[in-house]
Protein backbone atom coordinates (compact mmCIF):
# COMPACT_ATOMS: atom_id res chain seq x y z
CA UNK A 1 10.08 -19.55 -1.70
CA UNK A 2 13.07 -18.71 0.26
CA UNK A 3 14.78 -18.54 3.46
CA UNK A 4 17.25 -15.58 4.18
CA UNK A 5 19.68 -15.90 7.76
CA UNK A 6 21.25 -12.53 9.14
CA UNK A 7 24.73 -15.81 10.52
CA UNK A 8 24.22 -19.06 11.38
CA UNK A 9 21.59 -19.39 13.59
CA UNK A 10 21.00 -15.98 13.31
CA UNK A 11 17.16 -13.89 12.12
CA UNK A 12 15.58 -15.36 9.97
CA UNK A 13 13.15 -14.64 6.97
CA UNK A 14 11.10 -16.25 4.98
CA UNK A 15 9.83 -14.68 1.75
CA UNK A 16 8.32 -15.12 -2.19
CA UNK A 17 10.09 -14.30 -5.41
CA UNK A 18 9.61 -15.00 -9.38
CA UNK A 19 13.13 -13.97 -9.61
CA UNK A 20 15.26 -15.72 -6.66
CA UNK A 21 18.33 -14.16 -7.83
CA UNK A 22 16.95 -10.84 -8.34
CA UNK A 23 15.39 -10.94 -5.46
CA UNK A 24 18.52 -11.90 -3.01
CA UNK A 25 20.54 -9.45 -4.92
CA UNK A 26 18.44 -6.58 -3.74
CA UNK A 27 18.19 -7.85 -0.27
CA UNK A 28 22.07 -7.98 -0.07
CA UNK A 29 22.39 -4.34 -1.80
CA UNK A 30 20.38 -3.29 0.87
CA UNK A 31 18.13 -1.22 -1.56
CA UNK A 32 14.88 -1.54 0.07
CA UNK A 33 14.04 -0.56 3.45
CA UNK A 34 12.42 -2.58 6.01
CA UNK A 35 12.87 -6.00 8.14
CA UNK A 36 15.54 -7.70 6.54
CA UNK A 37 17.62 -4.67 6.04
CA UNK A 38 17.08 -3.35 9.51
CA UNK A 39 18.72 -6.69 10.71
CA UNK A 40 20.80 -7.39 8.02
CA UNK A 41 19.21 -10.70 7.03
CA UNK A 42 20.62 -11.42 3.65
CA UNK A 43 22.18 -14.69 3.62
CA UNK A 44 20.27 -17.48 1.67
CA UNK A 45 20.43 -20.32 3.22
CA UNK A 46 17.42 -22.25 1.26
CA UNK A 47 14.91 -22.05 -1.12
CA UNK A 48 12.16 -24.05 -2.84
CA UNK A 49 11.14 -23.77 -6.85
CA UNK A 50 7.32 -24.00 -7.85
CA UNK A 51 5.93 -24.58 -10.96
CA UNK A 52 2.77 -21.47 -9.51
CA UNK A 53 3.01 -18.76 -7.65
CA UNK A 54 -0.03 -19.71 -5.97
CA UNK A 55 1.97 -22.84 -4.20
CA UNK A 56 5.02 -21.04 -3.76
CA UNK A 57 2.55 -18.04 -1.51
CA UNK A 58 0.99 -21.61 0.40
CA UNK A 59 4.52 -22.82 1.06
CA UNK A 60 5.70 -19.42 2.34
CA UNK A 61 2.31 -18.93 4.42
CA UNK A 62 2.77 -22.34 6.24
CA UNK A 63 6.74 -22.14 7.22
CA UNK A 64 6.14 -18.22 8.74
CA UNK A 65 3.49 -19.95 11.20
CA UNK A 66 6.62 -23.00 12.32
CA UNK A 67 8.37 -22.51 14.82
CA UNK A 68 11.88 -21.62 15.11
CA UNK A 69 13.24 -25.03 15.54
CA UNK A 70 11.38 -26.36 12.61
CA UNK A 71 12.61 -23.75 10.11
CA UNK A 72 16.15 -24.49 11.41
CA UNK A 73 16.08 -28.46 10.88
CA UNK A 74 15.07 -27.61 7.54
CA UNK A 75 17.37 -25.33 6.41
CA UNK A 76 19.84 -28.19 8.38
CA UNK A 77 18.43 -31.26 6.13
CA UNK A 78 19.95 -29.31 2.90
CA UNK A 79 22.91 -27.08 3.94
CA UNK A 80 24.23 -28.21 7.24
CA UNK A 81 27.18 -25.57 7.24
CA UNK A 82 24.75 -22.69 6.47
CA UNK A 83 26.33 -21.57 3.19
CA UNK A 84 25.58 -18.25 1.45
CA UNK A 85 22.96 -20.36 -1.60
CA UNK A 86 23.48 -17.17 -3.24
CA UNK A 87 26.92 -17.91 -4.98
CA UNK A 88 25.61 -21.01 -6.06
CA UNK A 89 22.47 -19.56 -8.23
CA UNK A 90 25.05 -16.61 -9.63
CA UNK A 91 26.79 -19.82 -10.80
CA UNK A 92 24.02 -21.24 -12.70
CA UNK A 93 23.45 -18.50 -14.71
């Protein structure tokens, strides 16, 4: 489960993956069409592992129904300055 930003403070989504890095890569390529491309949301700025796909789909369900303000004091607990997570996963691998 992730959480893309267009800036700081910016759009945001919220979205499902088996392949987090995969997954970001195409957002920032731009390759498919729709939401996030349309506002150029493709800054991760959190995520969440599961073990299932079935929690990860629950997890994603429950933040698209918070509010605004709650999805931004999360992303806040774990990356304050609103870094680009993406570097840090092209690290890892």
């Amino acid at each position: 489960m992730y959480i893309l930003a267009s800036k700081n403070y910016g759009t945001l989504y919220v979205g499902v993956t088996n392949d987090l890095l995969e997954r970001v890569t195409q957002h920032k390529s731009k390759i498919n069409s729709g939401f996030t491309r349309q506002y150029a949301v493709d800054k991760l700025v959190y995520y969440e592992i599961y073990g299932g796909v079935e929690e990860a789909i629950l997890r994603e369900k429950k933040l698209k129904k918070w509010r605004r303000e709650w999805k931004i004091r999360l992303i806040e607990e774990d990356n304050p300055e609103w870094c680009d997570l993406y570097f840090e996963l092209i690290q890892c691998t």
